[in-house]
Protein backbone atom coordinates (compact mmCIF):
# COMPACT_ATOMS: atom_id res chain seq x y z
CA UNK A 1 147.17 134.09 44.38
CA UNK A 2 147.40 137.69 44.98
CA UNK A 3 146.56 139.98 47.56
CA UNK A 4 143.55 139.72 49.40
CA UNK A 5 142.85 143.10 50.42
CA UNK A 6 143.91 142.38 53.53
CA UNK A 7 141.44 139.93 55.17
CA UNK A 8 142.05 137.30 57.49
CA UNK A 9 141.30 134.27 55.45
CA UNK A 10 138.65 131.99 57.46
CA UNK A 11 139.09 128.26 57.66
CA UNK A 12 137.34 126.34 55.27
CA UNK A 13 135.27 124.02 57.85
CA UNK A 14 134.97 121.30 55.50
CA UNK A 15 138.45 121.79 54.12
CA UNK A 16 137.20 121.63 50.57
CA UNK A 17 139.95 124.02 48.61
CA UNK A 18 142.01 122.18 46.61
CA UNK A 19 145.77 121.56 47.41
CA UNK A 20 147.96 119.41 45.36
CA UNK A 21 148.81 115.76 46.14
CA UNK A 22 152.65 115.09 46.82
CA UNK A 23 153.92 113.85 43.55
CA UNK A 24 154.46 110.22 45.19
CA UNK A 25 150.95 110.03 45.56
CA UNK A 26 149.72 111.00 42.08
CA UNK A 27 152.22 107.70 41.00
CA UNK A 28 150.49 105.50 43.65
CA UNK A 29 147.31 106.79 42.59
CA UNK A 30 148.57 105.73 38.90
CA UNK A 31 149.81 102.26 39.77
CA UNK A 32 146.78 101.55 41.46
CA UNK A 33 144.82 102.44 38.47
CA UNK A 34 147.01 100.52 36.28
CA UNK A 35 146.94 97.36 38.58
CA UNK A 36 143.26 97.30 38.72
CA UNK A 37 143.10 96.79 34.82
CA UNK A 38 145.43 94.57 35.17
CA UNK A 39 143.80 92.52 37.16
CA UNK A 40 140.21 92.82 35.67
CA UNK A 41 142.28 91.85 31.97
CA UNK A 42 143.66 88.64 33.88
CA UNK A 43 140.21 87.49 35.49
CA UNK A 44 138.55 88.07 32.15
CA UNK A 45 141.16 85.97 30.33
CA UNK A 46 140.65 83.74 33.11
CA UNK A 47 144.26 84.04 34.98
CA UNK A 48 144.74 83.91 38.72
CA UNK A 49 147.89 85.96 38.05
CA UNK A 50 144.69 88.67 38.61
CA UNK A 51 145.10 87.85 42.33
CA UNK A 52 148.60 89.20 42.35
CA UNK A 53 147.70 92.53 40.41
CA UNK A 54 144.69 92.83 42.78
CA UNK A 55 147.75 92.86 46.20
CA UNK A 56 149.63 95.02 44.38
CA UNK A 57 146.15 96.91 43.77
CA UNK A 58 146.01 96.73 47.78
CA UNK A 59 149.50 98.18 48.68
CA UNK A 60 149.67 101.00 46.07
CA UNK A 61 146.15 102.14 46.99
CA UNK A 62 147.48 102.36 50.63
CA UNK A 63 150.88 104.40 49.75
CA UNK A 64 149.14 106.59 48.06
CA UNK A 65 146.64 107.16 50.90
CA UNK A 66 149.35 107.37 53.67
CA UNK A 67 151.48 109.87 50.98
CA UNK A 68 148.42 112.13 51.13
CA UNK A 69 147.64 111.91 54.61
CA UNK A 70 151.12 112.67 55.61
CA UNK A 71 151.36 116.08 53.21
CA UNK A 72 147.91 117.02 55.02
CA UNK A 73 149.43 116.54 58.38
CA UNK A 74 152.37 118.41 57.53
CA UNK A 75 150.61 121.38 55.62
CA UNK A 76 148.43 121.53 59.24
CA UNK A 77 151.02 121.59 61.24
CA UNK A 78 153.10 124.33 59.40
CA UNK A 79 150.25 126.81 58.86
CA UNK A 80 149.57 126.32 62.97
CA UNK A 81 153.58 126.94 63.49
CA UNK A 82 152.58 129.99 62.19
């Protein structure tokens, strides 16, 4: 934000500035969030329909990680295109 005077910028070596999550992720991250309390409500009422939240858990928690990891690659790649 702004000019930096200037200066090369250095790499962050354990790439800890923050970037944004693609917007598909945030809504995986959501659904997996929602799932999980689904299935902890359906256990504790004593429902195996809990079992079913929990794959849904599973495969939302694994879009959203692939989402992520796929806007890292990409923001890697572009800023060594450059």
């Amino acid at each position: 934000m702004g000019d930096n005077g200037g200066r090369a910028r250095r790499p962050d070596p354990l790439n800890l500035e923050f970037r944004p999550m693609p917007r598909i992720a945030l809504f995986a991250v959501l659904v997996f969030v929602l799932t999980t309390a689904a299935a902890v409500l359906s256990f504790v009422h004593g429902s195996f329909l809990g079992v079913v939240w929990l794959l849904m858990a599973g495969a939302s928690s694994n879009m959203a990680y692939f989402y992520w990891r796929k806007a890292r690659m990409e923001r890697e790649a572009a800023a060594q295109a450059h």
